[in-house]
C-alpha atoms as a PDB file:
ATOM      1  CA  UNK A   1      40.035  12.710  25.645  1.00  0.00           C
ATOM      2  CA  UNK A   2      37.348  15.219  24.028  1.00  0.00           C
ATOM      3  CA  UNK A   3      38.448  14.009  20.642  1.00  0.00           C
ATOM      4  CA  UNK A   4      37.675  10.416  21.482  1.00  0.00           C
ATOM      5  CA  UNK A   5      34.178  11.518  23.249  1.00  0.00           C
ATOM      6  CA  UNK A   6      33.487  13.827  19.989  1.00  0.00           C
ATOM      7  CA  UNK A   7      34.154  10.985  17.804  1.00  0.00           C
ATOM      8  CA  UNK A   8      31.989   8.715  19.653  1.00  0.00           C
ATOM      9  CA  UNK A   9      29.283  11.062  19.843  1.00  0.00           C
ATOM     10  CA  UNK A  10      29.375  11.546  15.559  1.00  0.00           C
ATOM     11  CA  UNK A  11      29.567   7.561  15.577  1.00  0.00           C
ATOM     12  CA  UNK A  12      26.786   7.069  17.443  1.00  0.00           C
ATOM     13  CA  UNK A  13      24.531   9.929  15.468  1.00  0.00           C
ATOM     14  CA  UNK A  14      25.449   8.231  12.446  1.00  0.00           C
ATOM     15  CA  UNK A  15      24.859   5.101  13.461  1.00  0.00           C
ATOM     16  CA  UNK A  16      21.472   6.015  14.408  1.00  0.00           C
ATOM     17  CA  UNK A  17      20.367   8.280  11.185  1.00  0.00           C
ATOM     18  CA  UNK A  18      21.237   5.187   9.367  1.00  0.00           C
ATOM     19  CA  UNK A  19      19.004   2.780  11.417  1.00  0.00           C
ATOM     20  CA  UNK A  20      16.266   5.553  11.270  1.00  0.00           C
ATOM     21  CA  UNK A  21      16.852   5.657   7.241  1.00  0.00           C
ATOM     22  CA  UNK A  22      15.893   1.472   7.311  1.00  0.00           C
ATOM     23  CA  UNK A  23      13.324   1.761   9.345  1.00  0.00           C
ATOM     24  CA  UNK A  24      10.154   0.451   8.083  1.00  0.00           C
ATOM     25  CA  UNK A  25       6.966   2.498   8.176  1.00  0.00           C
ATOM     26  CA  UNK A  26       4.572   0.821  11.220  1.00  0.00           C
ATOM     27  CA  UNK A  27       0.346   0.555  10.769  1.00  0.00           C
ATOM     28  CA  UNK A  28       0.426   2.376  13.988  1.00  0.00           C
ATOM     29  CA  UNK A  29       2.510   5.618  12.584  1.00  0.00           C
ATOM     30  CA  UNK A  30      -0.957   6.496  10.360  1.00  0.00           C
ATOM     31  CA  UNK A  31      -3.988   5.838  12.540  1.00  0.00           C
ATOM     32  CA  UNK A  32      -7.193   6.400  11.250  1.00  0.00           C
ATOM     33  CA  UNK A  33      -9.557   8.245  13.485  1.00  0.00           C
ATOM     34  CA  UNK A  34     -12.350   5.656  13.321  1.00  0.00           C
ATOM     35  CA  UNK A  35     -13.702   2.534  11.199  1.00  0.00           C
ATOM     36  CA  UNK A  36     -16.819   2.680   8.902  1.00  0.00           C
ATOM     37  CA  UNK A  37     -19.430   0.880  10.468  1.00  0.00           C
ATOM     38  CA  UNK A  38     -22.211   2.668   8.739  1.00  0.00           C
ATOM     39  CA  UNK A  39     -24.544   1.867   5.641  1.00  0.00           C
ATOM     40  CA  UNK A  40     -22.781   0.592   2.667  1.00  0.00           C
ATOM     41  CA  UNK A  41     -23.090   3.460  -0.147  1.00  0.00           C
ATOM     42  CA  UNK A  42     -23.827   1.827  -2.969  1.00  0.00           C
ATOM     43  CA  UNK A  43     -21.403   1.509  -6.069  1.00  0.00           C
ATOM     44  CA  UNK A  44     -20.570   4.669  -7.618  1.00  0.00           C
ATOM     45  CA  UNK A  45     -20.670   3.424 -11.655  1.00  0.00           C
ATOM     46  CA  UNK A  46     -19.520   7.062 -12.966  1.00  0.00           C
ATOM     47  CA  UNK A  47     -15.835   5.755 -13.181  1.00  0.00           C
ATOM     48  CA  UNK A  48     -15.229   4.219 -16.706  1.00  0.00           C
ATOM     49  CA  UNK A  49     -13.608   1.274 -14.392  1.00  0.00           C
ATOM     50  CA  UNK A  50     -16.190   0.420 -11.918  1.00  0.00           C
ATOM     51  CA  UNK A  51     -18.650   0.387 -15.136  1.00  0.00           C
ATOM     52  CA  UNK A  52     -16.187  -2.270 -16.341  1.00  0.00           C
ATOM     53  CA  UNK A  53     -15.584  -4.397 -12.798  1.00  0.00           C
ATOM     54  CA  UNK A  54     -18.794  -3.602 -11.486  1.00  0.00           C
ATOM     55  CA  UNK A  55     -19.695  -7.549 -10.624  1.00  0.00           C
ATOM     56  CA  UNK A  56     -16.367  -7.722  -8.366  1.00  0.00           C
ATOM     57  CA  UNK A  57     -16.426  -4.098  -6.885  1.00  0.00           C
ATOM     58  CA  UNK A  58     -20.101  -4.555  -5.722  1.00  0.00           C
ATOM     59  CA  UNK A  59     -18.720  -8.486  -4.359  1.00  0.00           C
ATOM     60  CA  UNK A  60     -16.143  -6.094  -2.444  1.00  0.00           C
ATOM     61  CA  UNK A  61     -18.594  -3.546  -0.855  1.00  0.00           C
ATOM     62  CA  UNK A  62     -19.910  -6.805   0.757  1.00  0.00           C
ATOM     63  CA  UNK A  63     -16.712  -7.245   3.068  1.00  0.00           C
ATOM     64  CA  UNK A  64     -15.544  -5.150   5.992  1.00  0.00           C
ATOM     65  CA  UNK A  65     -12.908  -2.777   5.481  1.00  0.00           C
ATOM     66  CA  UNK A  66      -9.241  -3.632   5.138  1.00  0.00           C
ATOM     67  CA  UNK A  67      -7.760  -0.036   4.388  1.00  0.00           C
ATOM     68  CA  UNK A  68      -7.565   3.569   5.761  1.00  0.00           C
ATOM     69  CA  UNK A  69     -11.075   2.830   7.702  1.00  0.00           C
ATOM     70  CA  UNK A  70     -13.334   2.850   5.132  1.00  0.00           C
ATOM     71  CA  UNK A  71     -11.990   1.216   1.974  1.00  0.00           C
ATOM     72  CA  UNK A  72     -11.888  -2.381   1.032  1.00  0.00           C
ATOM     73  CA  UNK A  73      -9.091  -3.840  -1.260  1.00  0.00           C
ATOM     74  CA  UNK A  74     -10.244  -6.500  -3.712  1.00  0.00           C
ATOM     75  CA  UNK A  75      -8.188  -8.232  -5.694  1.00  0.00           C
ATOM     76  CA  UNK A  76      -8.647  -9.877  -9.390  1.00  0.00           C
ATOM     77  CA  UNK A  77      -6.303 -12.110 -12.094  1.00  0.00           C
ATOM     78  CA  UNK A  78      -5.981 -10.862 -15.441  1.00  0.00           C
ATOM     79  CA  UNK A  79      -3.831 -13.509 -17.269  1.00  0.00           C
ATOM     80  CA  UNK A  80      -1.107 -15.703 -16.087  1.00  0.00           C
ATOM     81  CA  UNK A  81       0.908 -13.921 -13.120  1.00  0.00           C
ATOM     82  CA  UNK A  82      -0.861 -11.301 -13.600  1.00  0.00           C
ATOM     83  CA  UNK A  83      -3.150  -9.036 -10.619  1.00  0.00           C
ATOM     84  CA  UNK A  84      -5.412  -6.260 -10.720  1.00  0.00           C
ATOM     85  CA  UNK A  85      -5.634  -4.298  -7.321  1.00  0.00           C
ATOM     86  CA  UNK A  86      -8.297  -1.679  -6.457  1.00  0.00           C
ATOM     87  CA  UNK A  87      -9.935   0.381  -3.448  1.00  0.00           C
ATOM     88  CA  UNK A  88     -13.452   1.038  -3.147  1.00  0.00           C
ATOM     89  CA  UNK A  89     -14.929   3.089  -0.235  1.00  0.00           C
ATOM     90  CA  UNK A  90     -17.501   1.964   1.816  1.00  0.00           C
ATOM     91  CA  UNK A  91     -19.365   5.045   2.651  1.00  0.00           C
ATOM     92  CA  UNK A  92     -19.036   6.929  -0.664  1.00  0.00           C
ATOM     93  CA  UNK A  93     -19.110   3.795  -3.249  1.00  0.00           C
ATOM     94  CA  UNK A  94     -16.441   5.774  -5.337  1.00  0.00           C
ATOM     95  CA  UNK A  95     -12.989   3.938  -6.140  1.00  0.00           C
ATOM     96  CA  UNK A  96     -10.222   4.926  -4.755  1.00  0.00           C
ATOM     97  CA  UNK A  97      -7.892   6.656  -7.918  1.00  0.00           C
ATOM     98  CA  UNK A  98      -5.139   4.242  -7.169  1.00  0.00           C
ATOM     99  CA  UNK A  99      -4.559   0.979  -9.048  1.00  0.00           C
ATOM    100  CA  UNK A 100      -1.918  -1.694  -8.595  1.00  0.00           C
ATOM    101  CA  UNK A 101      -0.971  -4.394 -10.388  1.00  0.00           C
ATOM    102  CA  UNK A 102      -2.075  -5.851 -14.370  1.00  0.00           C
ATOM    103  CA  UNK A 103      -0.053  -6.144 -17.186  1.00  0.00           C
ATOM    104  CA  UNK A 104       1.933  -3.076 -17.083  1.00  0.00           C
ATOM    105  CA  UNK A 105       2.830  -2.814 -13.120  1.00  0.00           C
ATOM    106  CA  UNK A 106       3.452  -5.998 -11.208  1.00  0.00           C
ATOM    107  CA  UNK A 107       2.966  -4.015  -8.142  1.00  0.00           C
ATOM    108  CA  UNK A 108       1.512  -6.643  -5.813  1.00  0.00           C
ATOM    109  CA  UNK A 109      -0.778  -4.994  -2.313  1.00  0.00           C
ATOM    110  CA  UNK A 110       0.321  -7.252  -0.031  1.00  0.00           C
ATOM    111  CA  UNK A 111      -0.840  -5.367   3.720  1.00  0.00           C
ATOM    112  CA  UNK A 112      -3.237  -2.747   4.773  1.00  0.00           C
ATOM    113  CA  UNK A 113      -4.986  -2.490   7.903  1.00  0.00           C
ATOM    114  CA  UNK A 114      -8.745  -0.985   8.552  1.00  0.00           C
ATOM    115  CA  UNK A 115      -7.077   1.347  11.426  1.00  0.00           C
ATOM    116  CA  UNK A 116      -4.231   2.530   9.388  1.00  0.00           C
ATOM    117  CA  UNK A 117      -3.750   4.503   6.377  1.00  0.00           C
ATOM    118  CA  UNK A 118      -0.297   2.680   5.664  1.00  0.00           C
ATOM    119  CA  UNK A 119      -0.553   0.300   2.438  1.00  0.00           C
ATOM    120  CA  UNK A 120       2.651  -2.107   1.587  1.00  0.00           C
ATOM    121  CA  UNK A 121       3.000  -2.994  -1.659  1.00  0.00           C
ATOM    122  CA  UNK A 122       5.888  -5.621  -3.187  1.00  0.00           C
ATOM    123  CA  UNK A 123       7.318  -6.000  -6.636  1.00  0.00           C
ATOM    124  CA  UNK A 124       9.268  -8.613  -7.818  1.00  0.00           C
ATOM    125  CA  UNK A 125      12.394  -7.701 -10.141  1.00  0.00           C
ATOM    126  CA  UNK A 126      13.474 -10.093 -12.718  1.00  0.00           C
ATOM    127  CA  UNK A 127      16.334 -10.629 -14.745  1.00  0.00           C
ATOM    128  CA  UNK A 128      15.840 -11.990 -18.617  1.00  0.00           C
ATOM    129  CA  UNK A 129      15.574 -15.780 -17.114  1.00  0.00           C
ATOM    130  CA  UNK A 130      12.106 -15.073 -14.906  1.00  0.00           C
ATOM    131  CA  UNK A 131      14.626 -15.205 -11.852  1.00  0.00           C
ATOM    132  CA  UNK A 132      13.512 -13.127  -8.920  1.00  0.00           C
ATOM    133  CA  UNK A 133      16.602 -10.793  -8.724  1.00  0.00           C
ATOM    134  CA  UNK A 134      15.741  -8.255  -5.908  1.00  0.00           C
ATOM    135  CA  UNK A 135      12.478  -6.943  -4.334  1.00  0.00           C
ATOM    136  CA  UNK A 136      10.975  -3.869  -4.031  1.00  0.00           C
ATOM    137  CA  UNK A 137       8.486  -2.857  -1.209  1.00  0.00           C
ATOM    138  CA  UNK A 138       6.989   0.374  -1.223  1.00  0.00           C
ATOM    139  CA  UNK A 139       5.345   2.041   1.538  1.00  0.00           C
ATOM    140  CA  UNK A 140       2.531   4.620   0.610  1.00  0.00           C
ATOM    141  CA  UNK A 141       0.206   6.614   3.090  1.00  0.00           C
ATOM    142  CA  UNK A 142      -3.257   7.780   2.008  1.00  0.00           C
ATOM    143  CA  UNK A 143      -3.093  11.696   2.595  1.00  0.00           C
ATOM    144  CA  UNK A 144      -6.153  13.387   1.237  1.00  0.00           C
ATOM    145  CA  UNK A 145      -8.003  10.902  -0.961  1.00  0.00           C
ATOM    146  CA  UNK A 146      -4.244  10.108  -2.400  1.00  0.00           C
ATOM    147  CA  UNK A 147      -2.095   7.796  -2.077  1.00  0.00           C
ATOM    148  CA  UNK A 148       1.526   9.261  -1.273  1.00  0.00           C
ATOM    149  CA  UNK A 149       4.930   7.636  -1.841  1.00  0.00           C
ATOM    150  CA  UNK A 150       6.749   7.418   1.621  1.00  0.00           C
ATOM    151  CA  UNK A 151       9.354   5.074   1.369  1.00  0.00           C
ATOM    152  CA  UNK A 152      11.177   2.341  -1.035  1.00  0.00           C
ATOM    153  CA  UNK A 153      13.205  -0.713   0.353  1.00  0.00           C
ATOM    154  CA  UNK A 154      15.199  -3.094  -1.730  1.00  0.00           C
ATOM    155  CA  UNK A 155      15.455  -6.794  -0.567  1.00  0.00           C
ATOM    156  CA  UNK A 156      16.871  -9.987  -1.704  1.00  0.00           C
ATOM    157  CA  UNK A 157      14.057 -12.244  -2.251  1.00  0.00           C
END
């Protein structure tokens, strides 16, 4: 009888670390402690890449925030399929160091939330035909200015 209980009990432990290991990171797990509602700062042109997008990042400072509670995403094409992500902070003006998407990452954002500092991004994986394969999703968390690698989930499309 204990040797049928014990092997339930290591069952059901396994059974859960594995559930825990699929879990999906929630908006809720990384609250931010408040939203910028303040004065927007104005666009901070001493990175070599707001110089460059400096029509679309000062568009973006016009919206609300959609990330980490005081960054707005914006989003631009740069060729066929192709999608340049960036951040830009509300308060400071300064870009976020963290870029997704364009011709050498096809790293698509595709959620944030202004109370959370939980981004999603997707990726699609290809074979030599252009046919979507597998998907990745990766879940990052902004930790000190920095966007950290938490988790990575493979899907079927």
């Amino acid at each position: 009888m204990k040797k049928i209980i014990l092997t339930t009990l290591l069952l059901a432990s396994c059974s859960m670390a594995a559930q825990a290991e699929n879990k999906s990171p929630k908006f809720t797990d990384y609250p931010v402690k408040s939203v910028y509602t303040g004065k927007t700062a104005k666009l901070d042109l001493s990175d070599p890449s707001a110089k460059m997008f400096r029509t679309r990042l000062s568009d973006a400072l016009k919206e609300k925030p959609d990330f980490a509670g005081e960054y707005v995403s914006t989003m631009w094409g740069c060729g066929a399929d192709c999608r340049s992500y960036s951040f830009i902070s509300k308060r400071t003006g300064k870009l976020l160091d963290a870029y997704f998407g364009g011709e050498s990452n096809a790293e698509d954002v595709v959620a944030t939330n202004p109370k959370s500092r939980l981004l999603v991004t997707e990726q699609e994986n290809k074979d030599e035909n252009y046919n979507v394969e597998s998907i990745t999703v990766r879940y990052y968390v902004l930790e000190n200015g920095k966007l950290k690698l938490i988790k990575t989930q493979k899907t079927k499309p």
